[in-house]
Structure formats: structure tokens, C-alpha cells
Protein backbone atom coordinates (compact mmCIF):
# COMPACT_ATOMS: atom_id res chain seq x y z
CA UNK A 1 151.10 151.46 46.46
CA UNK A 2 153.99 150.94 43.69
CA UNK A 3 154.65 154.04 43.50
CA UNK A 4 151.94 156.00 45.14
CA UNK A 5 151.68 156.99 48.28
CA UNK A 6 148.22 157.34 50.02
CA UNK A 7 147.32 159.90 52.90
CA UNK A 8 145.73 157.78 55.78
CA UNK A 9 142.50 159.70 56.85
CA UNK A 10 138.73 159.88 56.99
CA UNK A 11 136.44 161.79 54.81
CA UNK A 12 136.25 163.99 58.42
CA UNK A 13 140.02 164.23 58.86
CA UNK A 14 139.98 165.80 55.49
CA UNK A 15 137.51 168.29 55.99
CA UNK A 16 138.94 169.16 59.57
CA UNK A 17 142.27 169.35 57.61
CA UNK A 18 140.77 171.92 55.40
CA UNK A 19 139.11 174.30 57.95
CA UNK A 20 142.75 174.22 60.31
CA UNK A 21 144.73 175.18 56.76
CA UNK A 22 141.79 178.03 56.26
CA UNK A 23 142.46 179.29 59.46
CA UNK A 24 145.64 179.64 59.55
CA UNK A 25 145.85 180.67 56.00
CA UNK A 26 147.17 178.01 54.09
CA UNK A 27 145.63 177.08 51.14
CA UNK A 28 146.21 173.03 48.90
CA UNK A 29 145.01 170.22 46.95
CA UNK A 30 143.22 167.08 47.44
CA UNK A 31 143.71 164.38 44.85
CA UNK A 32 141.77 161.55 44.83
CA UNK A 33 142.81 158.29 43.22
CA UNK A 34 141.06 155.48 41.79
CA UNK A 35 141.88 152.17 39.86
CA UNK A 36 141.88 153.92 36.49
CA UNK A 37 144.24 156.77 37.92
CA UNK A 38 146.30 154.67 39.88
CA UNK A 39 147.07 152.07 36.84
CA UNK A 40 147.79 155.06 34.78
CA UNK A 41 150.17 156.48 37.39
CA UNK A 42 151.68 152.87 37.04
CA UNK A 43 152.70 153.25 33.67
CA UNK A 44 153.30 157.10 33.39
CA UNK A 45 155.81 158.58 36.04
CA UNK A 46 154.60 162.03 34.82
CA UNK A 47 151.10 161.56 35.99
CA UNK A 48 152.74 159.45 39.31
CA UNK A 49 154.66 162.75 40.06
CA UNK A 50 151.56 165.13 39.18
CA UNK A 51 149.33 162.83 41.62
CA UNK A 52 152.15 163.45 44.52
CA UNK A 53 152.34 166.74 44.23
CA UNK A 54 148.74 167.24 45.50
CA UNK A 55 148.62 168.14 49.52
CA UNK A 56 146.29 165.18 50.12
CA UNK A 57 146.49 162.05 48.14
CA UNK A 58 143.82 159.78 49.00
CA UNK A 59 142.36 156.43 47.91
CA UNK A 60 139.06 156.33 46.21
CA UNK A 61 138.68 152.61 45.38
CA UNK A 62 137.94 149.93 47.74
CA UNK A 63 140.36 147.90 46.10
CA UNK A 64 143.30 150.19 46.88
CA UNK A 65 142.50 150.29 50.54
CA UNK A 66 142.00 146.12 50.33
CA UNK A 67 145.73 146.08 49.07
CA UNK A 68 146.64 148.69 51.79
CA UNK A 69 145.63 146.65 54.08
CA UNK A 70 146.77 142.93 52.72
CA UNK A 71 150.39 144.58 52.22
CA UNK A 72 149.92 145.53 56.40
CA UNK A 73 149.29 149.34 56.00
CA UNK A 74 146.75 151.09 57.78
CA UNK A 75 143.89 153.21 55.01
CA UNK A 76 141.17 153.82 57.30
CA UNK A 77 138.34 153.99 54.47
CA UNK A 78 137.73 155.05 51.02
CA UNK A 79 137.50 158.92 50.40
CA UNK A 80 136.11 159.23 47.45
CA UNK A 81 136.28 163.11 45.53
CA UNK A 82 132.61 163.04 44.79
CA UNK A 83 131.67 162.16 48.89
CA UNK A 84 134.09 165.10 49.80
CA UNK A 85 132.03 167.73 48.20
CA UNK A 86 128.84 168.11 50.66
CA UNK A 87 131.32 168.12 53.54
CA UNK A 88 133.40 170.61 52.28
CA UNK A 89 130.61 172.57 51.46
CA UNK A 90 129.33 172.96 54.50
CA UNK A 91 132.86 173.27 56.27
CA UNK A 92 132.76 176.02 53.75
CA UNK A 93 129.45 177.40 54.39
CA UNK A 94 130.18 177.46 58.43
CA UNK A 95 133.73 179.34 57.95
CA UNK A 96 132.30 181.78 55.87
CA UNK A 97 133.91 180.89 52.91
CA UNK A 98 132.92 180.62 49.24
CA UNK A 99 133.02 177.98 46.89
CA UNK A 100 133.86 177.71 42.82
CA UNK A 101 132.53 174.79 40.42
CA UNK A 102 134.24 173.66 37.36
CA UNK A 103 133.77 171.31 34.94
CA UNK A 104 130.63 169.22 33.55
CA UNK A 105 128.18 170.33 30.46
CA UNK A 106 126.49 173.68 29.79
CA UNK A 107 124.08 174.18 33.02
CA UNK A 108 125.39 171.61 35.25
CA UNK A 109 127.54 173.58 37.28
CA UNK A 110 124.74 175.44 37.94
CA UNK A 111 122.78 173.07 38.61
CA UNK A 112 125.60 171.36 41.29
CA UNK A 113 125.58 175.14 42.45
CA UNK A 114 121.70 175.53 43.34
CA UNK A 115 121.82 172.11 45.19
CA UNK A 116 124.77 172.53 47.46
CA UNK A 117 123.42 175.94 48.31
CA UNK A 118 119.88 173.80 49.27
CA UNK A 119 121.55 171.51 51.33
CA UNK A 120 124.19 174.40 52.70
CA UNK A 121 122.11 177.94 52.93
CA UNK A 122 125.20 180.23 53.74
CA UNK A 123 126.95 178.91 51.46
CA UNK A 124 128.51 181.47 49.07
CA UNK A 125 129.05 180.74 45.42
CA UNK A 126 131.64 182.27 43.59
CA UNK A 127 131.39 181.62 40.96
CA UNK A 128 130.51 178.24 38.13
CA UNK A 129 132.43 177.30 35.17
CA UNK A 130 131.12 174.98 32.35
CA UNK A 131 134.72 175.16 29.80
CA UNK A 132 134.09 174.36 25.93
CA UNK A 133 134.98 171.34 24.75
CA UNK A 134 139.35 170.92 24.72
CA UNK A 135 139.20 174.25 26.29
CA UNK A 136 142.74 173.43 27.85
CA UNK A 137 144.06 172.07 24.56
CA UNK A 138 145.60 175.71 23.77
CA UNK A 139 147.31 178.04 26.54
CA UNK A 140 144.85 180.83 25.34
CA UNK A 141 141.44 178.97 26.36
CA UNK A 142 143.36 177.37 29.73
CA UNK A 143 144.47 181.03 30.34
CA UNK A 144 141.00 182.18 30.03
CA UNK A 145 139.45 179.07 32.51
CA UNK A 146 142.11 179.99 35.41
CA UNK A 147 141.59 183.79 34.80
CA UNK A 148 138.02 183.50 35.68
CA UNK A 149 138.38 181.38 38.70
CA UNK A 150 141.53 183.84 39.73
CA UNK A 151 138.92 186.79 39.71
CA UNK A 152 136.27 185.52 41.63
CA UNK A 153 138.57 184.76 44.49
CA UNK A 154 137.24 181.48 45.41
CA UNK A 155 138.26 179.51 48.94
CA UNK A 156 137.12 176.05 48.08
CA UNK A 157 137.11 175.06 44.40
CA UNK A 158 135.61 171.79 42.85
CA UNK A 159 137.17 170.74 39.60
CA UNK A 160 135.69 168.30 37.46
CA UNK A 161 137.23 167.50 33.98
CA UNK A 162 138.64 164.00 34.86
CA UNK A 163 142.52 162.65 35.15
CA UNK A 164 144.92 164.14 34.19
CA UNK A 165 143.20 167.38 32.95
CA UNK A 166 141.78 168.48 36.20
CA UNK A 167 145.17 167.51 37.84
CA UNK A 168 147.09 169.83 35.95
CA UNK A 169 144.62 172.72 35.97
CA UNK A 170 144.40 172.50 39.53
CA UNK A 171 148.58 173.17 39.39
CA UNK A 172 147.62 176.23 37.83
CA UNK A 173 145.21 177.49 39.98
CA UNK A 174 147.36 176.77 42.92
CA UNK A 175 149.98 179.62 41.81
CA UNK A 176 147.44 182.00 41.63
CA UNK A 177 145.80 180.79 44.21
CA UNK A 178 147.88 180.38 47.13
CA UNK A 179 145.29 180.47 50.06
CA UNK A 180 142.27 178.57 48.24
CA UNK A 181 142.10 174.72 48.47
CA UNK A 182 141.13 172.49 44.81
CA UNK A 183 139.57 169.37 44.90
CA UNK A 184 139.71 167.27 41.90
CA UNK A 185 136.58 165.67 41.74
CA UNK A 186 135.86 164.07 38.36
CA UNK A 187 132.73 163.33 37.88
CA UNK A 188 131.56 164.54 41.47
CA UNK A 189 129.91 167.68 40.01
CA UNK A 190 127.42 165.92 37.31
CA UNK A 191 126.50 163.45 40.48
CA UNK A 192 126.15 166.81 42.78
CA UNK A 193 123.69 167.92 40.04
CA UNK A 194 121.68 165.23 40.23
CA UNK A 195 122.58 164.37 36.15
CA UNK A 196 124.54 160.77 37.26
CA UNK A 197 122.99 158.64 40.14
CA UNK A 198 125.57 157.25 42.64
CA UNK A 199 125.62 153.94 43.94
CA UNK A 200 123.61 152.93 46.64
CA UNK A 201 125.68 152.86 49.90
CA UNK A 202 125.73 149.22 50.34
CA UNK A 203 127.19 148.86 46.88
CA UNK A 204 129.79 151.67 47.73
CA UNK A 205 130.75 150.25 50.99
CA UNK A 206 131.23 146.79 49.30
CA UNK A 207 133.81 148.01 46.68
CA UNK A 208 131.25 147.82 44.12
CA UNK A 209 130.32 151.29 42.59
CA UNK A 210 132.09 150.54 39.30
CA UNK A 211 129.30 147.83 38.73
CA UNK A 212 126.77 150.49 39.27
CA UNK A 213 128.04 153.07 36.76
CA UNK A 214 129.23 149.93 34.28
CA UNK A 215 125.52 149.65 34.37
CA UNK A 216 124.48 153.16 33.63
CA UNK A 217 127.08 153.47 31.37
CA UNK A 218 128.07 150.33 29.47
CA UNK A 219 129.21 151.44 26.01
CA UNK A 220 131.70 153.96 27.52
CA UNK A 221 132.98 152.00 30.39
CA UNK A 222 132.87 148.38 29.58
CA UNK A 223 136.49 147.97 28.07
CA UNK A 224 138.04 150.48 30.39
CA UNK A 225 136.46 148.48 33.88
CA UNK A 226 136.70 145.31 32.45
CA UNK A 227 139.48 144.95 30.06
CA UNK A 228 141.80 147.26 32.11
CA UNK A 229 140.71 147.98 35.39
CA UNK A 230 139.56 144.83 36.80
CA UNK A 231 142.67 143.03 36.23
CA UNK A 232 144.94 145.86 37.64
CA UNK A 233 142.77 145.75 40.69
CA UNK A 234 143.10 141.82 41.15
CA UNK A 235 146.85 141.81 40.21
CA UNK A 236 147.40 144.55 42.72
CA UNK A 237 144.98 142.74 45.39
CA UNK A 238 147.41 139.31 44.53
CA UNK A 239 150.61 140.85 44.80
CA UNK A 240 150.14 142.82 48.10
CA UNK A 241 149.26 138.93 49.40
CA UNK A 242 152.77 138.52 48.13
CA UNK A 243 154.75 141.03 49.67
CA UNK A 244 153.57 140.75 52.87
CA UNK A 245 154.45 137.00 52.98
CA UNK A 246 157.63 137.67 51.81
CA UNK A 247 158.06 140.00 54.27
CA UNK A 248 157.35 137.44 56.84
């Protein structure tokens, strides 16, 4: 989309994916992308090229698979980062493998920890991460983050610190970490902890989640849905109309 490309698959195809590269050694990366991401990509061809360099690009935003699909291209559904970590979890948990959590406030990632291993009882935890505050704002304290996901080894890891930071880590971790797969998850891991509510599934299947956390949230989201997003998501929405007709 513009300059994105999306990976067509299912939340299923992705974990399947995963468990085929596990077993045949292979580790990768699975970025998801929103409005907010993509209309930064739009206007930042670093951050386009860091978002194609993941191993799995994949829409999470109803309105990017509604332009998808007005422009004629197929996106089965929306895979959204946060939805992908039970799944992979459990993928995890059944292959024997373990699983790493970073990002989110003091005791959340712990707390994202003791519920995945609730809902997934062989799963193995590696190891949980909550960074200081601009933590990757000097090479010493990023150097320090990667160091201690490098040791414990992980297979799977979650990282949640939000575009472009967990992008870029997750670059980093991939050279050390050849065999593991990264899934940048934003705020996945605070919702996995039970500290943020998601949307009901009605709401999510309806492309309307972002009124749900615009709710929870107002101060901090308001001018960032509404000022920004909204209208990159109907100008996108209007101009895949376009392109297909003038295809035609």
C-alpha cells in the first residue's frame, strides 16, 4: 500500500509459519503495521525500509485490509501483534520452546509472563525485561537490553516499546539471534498483563478498536487518531477507490 507491502495470511498461517521456520531452524521477524505506522512509513522512507525488512509484514488495521481489498488485492484479515501473542505462545509451549518479554512498566512483563504461562502450562519463560525509561537513547543501555535477551537464549521473543523503537531493537536482536523469531508487539504486552483492556471482538472485527482505546485513553490519543490518523485512513480508503477505477 504506497509503499508497503503486506504479507497475505491468517493469524494461523503465521503461527504455522513460525513452527515450520523452528523446525527447520530458521529463525525472523514479524512486523505488524497499523494506521499510525503505516502513515509514518508514508512520510519517512527510513522507517518504510525498516518495516520491509521484517520476515512478515502484516496489516493490523481494518482500514488497511479495506484499501487492500478496494485497490483488488487479496488481505485475508487483520493480524494484529497483540492477537499473535497467545498463539505463539502456545505454538511455543507445544514445540518446546521458550519465550522472552520486553517492554512495558516495572512488573508488567511479569505480569504478561505469569498469564501466558496460565493459559500455556509448558510454556518456558526465558526470561522478562522491563528497560528504563530512553534505555535505547545511548548504545551503552541498548547494549545492555540485547545482551540480556542474547544470554537467555530465547526462541520466541515479544517486544513491546512501540514504532520505531521496537523495530530497530528487534534488528539487533536478529544478529545475535539468528534462530529465534521477534515479534513487535507494541502495546500487546500491557494488554497480555491484563493492565489495558482490548476491545470487545465485535468492535475489533468492525475496524473499530481505535474508538475503544480513544476512550480509555483520550488525552494521549485524541490528536494522534483524530487529527492524523483518521484522515490518512479515509484518504487511503478514497484513493484505493481511485486506482482501481483507473485501472479499469
Amino acid at each position: 500500500m504506497g509503499d508497503l507491502w503486506f504479507d497475505a495470511v491468517t493469524e494461523d498461517e503465521v503461527v504455522e509459519g513460525v513452527r515450520k521456520a523452528w523446525a527447520a531452524g530458521q529463525g525472523g521477524s514479524i512486523i505488524p503495521v497499523n494506521i499510525d505506522v503505516a502513515r509514518a512509513a508514508t512520510r519517512d522512507t527510513e522507517l518504510a525500509d525498516l518495516i520491509t525488512r521484517g520476515s512478515l509484514v502484516v496489516a493490523d488495521g481494518m482500514p488497511l485490509v479495506w484499501a487492500a481489498r478496494l485497490k483488488g488485492e487479496t488481505l485475508p484479515q487483520r493480524v494484529a501483534g497483540s492477537s499473535l501473542i497467545l498463539p505463539l505462545s502456545a505454538a511455543a509451549a507445544a514445540d518446546g520452546k521458550s519465550v522472552y518479554i520486553l517492554g512495558g512498566a516495572e512488573g508488567i512483563p511479569d505480569s504478561a509472563a505469569q498469564a501466558l504461562g496460565a493459559r500455556c502450562a509448558a510454556l518456558r519463560i526465558a526470561g522478562t525485561l522491563s528497560p528504563e525509561f530512553g534505555f535505547d537513547s545511548t548504545p551503552d543501555g541498548t547494549r545492555r537490553a540485547v545482551s540480556a535477551v542474547v544470554a537467555a537464549a530465547p526462541d520466541l521473543v515479544f517486544v513491546g516499546l512501540g514504532f520505531p523503537r521496537q523495530e530497530r531493537l528487534i534488528e539487533l536482536l536478529r544478529r545475535e539471534l539468528p534462530d529465534a523469531w521477534c515479534l513487535a508487539c507494541g502495546g500487546g504486552i500491557a494488554m497480555t498483563a491484563g493492565v489495558v483492556r482490548r476491545a470487545p471482538g465485535v468492535m475489533q472485527r468492525l475496524g473499530l478498536e481505535w474508538v475503544h482505546r480513544l476512550l480509555l485513553e483520550p488525552r494521549r490519543l485524541a490528536r494522534r487518531y483524530l487529527r492524523d490518523d483518521l484522515p490518512f485512513a479515509l484518504a487511503l480508503v478514497i484513493r484505493s477507490v481511485a486506482q482501481r477505477f483507473t485501472r479499469r
